[in-house]
PDB file of N, CA and C in Angstrom:
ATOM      1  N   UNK A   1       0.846  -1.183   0.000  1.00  0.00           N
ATOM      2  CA  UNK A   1       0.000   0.000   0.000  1.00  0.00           C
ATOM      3  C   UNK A   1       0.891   1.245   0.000  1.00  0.00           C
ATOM      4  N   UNK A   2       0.340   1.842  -1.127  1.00  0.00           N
ATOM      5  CA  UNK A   2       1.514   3.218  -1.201  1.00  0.00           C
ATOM      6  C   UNK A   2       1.147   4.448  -0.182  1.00  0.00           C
ATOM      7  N   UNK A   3       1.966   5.114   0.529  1.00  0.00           N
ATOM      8  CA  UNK A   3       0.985   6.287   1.194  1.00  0.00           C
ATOM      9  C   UNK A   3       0.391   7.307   0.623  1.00  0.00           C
ATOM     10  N   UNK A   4      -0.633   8.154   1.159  1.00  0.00           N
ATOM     11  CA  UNK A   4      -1.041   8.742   1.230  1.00  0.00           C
ATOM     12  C   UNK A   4      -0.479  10.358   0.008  1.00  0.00           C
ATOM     13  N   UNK A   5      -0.775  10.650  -1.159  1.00  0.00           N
ATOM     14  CA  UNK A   5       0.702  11.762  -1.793  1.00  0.00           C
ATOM     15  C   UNK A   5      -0.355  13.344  -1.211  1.00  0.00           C
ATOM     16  N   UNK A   6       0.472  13.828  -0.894  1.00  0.00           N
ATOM     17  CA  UNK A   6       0.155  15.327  -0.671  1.00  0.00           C
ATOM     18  C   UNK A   6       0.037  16.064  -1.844  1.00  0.00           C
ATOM     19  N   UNK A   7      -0.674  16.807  -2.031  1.00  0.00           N
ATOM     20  CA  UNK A   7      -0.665  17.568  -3.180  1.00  0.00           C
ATOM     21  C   UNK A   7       0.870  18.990  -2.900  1.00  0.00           C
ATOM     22  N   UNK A   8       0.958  19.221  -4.106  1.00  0.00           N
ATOM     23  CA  UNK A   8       1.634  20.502  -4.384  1.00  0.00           C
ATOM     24  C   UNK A   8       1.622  21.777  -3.323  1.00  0.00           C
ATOM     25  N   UNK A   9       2.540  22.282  -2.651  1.00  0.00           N
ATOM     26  CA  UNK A   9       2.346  23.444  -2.002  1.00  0.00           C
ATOM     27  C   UNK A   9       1.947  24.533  -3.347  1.00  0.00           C
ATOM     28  N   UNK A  10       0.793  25.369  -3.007  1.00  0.00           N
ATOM     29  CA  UNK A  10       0.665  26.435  -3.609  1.00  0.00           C
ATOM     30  C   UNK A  10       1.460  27.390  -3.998  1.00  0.00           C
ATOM     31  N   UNK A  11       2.177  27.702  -2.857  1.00  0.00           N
ATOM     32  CA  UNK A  11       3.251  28.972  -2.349  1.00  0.00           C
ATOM     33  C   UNK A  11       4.737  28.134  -1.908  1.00  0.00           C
ATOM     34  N   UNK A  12       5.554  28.625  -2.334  1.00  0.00           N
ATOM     35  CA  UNK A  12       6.753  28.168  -1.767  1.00  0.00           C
ATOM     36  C   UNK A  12       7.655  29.281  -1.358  1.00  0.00           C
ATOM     37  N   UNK A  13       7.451  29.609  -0.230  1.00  0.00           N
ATOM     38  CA  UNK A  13       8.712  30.857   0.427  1.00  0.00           C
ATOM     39  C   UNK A  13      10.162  30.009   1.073  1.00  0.00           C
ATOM     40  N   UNK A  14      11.343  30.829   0.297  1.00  0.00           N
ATOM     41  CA  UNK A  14      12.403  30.461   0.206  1.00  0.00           C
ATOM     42  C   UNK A  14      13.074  31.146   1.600  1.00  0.00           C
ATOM     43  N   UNK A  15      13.200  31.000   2.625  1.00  0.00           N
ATOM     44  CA  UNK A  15      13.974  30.975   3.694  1.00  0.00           C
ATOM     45  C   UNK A  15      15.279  31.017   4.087  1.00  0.00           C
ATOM     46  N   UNK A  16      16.132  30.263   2.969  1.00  0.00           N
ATOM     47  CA  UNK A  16      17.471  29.633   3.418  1.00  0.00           C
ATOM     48  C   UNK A  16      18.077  30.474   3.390  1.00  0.00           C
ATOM     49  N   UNK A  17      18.967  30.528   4.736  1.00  0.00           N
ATOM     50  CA  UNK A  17      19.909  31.782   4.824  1.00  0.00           C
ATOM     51  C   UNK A  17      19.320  32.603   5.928  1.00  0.00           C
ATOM     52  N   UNK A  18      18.051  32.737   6.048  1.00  0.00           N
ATOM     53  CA  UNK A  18      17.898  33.419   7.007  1.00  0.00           C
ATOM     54  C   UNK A  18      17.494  32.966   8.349  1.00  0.00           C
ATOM     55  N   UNK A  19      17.851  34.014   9.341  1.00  0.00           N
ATOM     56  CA  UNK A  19      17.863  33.207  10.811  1.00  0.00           C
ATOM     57  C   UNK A  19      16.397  34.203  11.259  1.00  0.00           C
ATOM     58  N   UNK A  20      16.383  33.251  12.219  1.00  0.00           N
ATOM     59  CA  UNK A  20      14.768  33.708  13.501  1.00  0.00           C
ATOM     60  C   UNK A  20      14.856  35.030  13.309  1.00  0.00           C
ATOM     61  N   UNK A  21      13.776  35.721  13.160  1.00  0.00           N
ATOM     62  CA  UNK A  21      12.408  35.194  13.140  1.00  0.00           C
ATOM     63  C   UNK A  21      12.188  35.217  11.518  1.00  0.00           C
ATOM     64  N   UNK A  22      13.102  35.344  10.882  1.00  0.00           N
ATOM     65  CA  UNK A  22      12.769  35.983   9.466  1.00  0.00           C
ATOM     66  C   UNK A  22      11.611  34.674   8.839  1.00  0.00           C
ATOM     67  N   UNK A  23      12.071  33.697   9.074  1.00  0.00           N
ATOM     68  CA  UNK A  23      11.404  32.254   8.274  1.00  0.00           C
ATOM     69  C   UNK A  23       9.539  32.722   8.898  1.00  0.00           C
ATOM     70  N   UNK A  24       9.750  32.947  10.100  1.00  0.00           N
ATOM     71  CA  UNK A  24       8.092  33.026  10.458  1.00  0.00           C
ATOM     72  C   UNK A  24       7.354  34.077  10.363  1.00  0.00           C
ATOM     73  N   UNK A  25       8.022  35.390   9.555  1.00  0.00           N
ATOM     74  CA  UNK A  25       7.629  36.913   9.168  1.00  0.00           C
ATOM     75  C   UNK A  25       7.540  36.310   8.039  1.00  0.00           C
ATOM     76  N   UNK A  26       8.136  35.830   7.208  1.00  0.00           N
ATOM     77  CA  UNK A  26       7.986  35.368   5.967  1.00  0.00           C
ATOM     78  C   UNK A  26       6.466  34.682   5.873  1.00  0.00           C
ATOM     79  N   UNK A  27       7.064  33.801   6.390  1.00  0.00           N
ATOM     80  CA  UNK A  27       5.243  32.924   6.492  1.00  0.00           C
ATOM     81  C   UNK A  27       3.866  33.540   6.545  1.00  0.00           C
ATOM     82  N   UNK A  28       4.325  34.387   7.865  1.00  0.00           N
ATOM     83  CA  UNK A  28       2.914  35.397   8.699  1.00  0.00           C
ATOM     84  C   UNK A  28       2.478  35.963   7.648  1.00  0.00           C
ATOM     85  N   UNK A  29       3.392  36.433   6.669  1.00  0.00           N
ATOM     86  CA  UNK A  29       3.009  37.838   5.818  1.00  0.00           C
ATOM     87  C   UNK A  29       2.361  37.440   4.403  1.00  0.00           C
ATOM     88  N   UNK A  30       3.148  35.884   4.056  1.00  0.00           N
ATOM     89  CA  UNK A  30       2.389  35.660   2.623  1.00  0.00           C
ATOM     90  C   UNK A  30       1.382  34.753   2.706  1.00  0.00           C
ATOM     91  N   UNK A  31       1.152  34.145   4.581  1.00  0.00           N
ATOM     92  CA  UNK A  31      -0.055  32.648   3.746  1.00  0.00           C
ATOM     93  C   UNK A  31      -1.079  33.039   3.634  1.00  0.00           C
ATOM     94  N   UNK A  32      -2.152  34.421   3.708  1.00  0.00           N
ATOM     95  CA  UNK A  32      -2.863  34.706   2.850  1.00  0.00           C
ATOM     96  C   UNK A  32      -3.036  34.868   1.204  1.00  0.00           C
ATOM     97  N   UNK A  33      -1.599  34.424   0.638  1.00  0.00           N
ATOM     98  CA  UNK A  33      -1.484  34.270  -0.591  1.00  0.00           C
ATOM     99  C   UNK A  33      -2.535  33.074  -1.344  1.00  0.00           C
ATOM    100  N   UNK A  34      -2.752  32.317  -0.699  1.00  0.00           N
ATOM    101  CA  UNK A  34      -3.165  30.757  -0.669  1.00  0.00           C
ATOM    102  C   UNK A  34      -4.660  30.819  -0.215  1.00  0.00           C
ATOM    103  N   UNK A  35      -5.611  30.506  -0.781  1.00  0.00           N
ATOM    104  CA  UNK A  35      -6.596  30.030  -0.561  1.00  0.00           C
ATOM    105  C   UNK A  35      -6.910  29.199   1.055  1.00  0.00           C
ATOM    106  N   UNK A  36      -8.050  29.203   1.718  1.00  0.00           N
ATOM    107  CA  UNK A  36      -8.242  28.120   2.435  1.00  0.00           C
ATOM    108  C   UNK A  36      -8.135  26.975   1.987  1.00  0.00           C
ATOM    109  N   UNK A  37      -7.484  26.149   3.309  1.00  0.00           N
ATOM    110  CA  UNK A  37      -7.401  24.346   2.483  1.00  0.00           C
ATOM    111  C   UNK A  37      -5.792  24.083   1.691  1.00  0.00           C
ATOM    112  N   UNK A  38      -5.246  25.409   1.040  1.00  0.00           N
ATOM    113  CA  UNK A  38      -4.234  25.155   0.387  1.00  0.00           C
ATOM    114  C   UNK A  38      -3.112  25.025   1.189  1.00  0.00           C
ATOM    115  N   UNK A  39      -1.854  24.443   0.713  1.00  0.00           N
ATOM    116  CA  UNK A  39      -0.724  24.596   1.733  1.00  0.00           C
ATOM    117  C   UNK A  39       0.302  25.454   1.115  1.00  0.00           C
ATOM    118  N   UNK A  40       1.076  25.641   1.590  1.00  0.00           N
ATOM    119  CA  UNK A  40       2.474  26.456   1.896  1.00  0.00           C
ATOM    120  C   UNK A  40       3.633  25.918   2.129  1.00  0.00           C
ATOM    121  N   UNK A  41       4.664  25.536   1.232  1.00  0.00           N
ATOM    122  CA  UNK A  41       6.120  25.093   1.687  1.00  0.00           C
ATOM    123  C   UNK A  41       6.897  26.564   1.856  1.00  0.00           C
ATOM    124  N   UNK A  42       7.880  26.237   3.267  1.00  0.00           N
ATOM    125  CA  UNK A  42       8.743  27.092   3.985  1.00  0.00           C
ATOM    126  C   UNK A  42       9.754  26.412   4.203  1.00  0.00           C
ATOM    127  N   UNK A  43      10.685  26.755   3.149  1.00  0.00           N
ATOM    128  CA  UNK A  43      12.046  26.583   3.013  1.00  0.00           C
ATOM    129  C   UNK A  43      12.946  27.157   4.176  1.00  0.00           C
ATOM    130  N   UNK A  44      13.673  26.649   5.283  1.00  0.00           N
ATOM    131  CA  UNK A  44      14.527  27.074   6.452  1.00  0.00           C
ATOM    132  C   UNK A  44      16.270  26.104   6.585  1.00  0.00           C
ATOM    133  N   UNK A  45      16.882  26.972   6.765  1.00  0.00           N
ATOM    134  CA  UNK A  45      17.605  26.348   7.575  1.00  0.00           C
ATOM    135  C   UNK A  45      18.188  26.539   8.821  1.00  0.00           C
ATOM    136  N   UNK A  46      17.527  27.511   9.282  1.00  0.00           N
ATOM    137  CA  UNK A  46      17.761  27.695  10.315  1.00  0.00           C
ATOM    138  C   UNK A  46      17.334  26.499  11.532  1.00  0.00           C
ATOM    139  N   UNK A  47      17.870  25.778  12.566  1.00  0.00           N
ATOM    140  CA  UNK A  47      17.844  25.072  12.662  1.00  0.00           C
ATOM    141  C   UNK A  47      16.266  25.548  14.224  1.00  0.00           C
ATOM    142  N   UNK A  48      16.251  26.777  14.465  1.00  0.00           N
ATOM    143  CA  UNK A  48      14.922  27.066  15.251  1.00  0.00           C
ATOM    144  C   UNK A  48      13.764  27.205  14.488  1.00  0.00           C
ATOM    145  N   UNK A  49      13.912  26.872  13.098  1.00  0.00           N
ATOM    146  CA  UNK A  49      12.547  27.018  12.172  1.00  0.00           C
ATOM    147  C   UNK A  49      12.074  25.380  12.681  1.00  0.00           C
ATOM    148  N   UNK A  50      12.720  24.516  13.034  1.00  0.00           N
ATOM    149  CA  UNK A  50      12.380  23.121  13.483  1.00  0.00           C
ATOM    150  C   UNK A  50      11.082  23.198  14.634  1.00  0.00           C
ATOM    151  N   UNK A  51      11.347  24.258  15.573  1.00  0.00           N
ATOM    152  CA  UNK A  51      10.239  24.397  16.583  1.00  0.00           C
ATOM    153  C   UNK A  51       9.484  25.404  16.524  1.00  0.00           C
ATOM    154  N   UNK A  52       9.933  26.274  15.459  1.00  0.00           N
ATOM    155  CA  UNK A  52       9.175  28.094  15.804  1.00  0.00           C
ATOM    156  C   UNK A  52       8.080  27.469  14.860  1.00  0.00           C
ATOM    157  N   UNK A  53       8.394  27.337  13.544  1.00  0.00           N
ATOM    158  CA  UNK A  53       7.128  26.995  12.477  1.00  0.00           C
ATOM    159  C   UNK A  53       6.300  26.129  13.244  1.00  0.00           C
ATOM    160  N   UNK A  54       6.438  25.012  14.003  1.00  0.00           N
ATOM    161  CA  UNK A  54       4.834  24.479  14.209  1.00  0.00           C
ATOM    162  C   UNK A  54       4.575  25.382  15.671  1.00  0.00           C
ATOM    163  N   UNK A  55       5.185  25.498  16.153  1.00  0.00           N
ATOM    164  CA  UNK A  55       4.855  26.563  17.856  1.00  0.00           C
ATOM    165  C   UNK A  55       4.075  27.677  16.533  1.00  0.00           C
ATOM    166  N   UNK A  56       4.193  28.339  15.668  1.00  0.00           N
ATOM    167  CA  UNK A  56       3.755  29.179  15.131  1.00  0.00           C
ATOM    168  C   UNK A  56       2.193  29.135  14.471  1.00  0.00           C
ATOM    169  N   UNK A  57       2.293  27.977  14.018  1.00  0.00           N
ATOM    170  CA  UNK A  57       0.851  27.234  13.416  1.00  0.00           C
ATOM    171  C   UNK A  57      -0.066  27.045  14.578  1.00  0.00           C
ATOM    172  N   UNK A  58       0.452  25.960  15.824  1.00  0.00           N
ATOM    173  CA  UNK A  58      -0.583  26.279  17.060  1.00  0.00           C
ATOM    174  C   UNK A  58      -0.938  27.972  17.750  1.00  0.00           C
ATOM    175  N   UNK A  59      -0.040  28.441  17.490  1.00  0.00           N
ATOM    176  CA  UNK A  59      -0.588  29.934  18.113  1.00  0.00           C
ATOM    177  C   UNK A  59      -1.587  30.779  17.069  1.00  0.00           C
ATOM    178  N   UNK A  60      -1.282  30.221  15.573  1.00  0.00           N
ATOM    179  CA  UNK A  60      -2.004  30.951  14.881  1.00  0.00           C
ATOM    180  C   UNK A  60      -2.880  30.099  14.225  1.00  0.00           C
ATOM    181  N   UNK A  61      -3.497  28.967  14.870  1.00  0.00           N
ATOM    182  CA  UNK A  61      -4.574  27.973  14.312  1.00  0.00           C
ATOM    183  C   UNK A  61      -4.506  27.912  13.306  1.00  0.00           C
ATOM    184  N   UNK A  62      -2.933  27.478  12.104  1.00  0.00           N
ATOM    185  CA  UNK A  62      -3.042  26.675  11.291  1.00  0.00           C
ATOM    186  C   UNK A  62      -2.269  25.531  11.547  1.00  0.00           C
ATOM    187  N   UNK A  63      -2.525  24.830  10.406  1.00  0.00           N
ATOM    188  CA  UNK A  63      -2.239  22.939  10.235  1.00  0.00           C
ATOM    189  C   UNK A  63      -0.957  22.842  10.070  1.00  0.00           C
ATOM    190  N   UNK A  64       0.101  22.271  10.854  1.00  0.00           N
ATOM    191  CA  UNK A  64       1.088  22.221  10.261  1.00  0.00           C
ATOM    192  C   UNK A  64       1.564  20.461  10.174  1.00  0.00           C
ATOM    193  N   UNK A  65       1.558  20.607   8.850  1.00  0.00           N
ATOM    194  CA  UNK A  65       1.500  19.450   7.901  1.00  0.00           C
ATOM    195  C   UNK A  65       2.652  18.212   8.382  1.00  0.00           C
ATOM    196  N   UNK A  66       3.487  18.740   8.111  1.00  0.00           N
ATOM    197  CA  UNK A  66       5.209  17.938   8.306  1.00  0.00           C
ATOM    198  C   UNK A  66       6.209  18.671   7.763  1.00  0.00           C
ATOM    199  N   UNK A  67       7.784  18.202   8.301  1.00  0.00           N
ATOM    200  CA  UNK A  67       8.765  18.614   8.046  1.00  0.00           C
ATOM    201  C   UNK A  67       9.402  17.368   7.242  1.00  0.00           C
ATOM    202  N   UNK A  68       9.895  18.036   6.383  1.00  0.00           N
ATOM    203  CA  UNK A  68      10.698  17.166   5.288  1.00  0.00           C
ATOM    204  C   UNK A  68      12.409  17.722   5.309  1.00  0.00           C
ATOM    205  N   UNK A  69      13.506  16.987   5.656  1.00  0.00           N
ATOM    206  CA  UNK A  69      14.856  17.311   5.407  1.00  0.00           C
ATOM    207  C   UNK A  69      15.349  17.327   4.090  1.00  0.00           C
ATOM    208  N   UNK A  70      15.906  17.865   3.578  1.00  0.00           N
ATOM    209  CA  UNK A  70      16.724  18.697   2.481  1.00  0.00           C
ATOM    210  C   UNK A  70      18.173  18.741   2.360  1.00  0.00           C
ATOM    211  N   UNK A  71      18.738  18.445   1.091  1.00  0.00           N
ATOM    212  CA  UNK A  71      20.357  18.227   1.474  1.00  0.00           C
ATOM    213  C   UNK A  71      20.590  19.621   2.333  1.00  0.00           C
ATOM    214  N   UNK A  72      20.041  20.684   1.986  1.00  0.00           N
ATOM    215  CA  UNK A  72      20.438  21.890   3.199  1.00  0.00           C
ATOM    216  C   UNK A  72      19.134  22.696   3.738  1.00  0.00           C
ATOM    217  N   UNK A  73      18.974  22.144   4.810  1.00  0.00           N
ATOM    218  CA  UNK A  73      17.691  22.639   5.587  1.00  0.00           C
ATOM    219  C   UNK A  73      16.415  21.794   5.917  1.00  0.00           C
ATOM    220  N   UNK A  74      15.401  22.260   5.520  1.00  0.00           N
ATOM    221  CA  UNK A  74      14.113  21.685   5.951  1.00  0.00           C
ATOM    222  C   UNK A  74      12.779  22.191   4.932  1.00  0.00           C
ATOM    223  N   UNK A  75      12.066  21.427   4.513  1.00  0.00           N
ATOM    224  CA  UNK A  75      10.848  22.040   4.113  1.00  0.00           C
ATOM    225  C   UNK A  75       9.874  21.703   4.869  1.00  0.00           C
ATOM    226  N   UNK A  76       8.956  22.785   5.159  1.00  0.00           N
ATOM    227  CA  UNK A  76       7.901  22.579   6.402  1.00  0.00           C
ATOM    228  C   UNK A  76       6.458  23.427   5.356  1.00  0.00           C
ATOM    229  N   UNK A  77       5.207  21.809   5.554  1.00  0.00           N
ATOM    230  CA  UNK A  77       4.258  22.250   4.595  1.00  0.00           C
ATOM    231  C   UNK A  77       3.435  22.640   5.883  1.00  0.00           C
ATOM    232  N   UNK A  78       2.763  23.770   5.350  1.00  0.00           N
ATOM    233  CA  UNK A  78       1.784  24.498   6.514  1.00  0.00           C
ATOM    234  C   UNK A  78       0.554  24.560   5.515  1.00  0.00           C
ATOM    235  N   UNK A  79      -1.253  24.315   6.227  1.00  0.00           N
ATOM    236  CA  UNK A  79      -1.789  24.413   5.541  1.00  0.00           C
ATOM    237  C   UNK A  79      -2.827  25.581   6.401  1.00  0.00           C
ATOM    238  N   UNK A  80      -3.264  26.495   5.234  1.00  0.00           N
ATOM    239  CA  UNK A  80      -4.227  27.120   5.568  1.00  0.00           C
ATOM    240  C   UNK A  80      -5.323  27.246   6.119  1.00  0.00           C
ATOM    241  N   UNK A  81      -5.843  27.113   7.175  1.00  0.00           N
ATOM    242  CA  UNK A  81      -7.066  26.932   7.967  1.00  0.00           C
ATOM    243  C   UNK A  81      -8.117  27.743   7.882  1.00  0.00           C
ATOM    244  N   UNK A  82      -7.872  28.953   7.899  1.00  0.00           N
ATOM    245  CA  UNK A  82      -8.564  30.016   8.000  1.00  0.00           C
ATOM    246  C   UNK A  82      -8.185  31.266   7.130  1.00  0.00           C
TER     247      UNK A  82
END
């Protein structure tokens, strides 16, 4: 049984390189780009984007999907709730 495939992030904000808080100003500011329901990949390497992005999604009641590793960094799919 194959899993489950996620669809396509809508939005993909590129992160790498930048440190706290920039990855979660980034986020805050464009996931109204995206429809409800849609998701959002957030490119980080900062290695506090590991806990700030989902601490960020529970404070701001969206979904945060999973983190995926990257030869450099992390992609973290966030989905739009509201």
């Amino acid at each position: 049984m194959t899993p489950p495939t996620r669809p396509a992030p809508m939005l993909t904000i590129d992160a790498l390189g930048r440190k706290c808080p920039i990855p979660i100003i980034m986020l805050a500011e464009r996931i109204r780009e995206v429809p409800i329901g849609a998701t959002v990949a957030v490119l980080a390497d900062d290695p506090a984007a590991q806990t700030d992005i989902p601490a960020w999604c529970m404070m701001k009641s969206q979904e945060f999907v999973v983190e995926t590793a990257l030869p450099r960094g992390w992609a973290f799919l966030v989905k739009r709730t509201y």
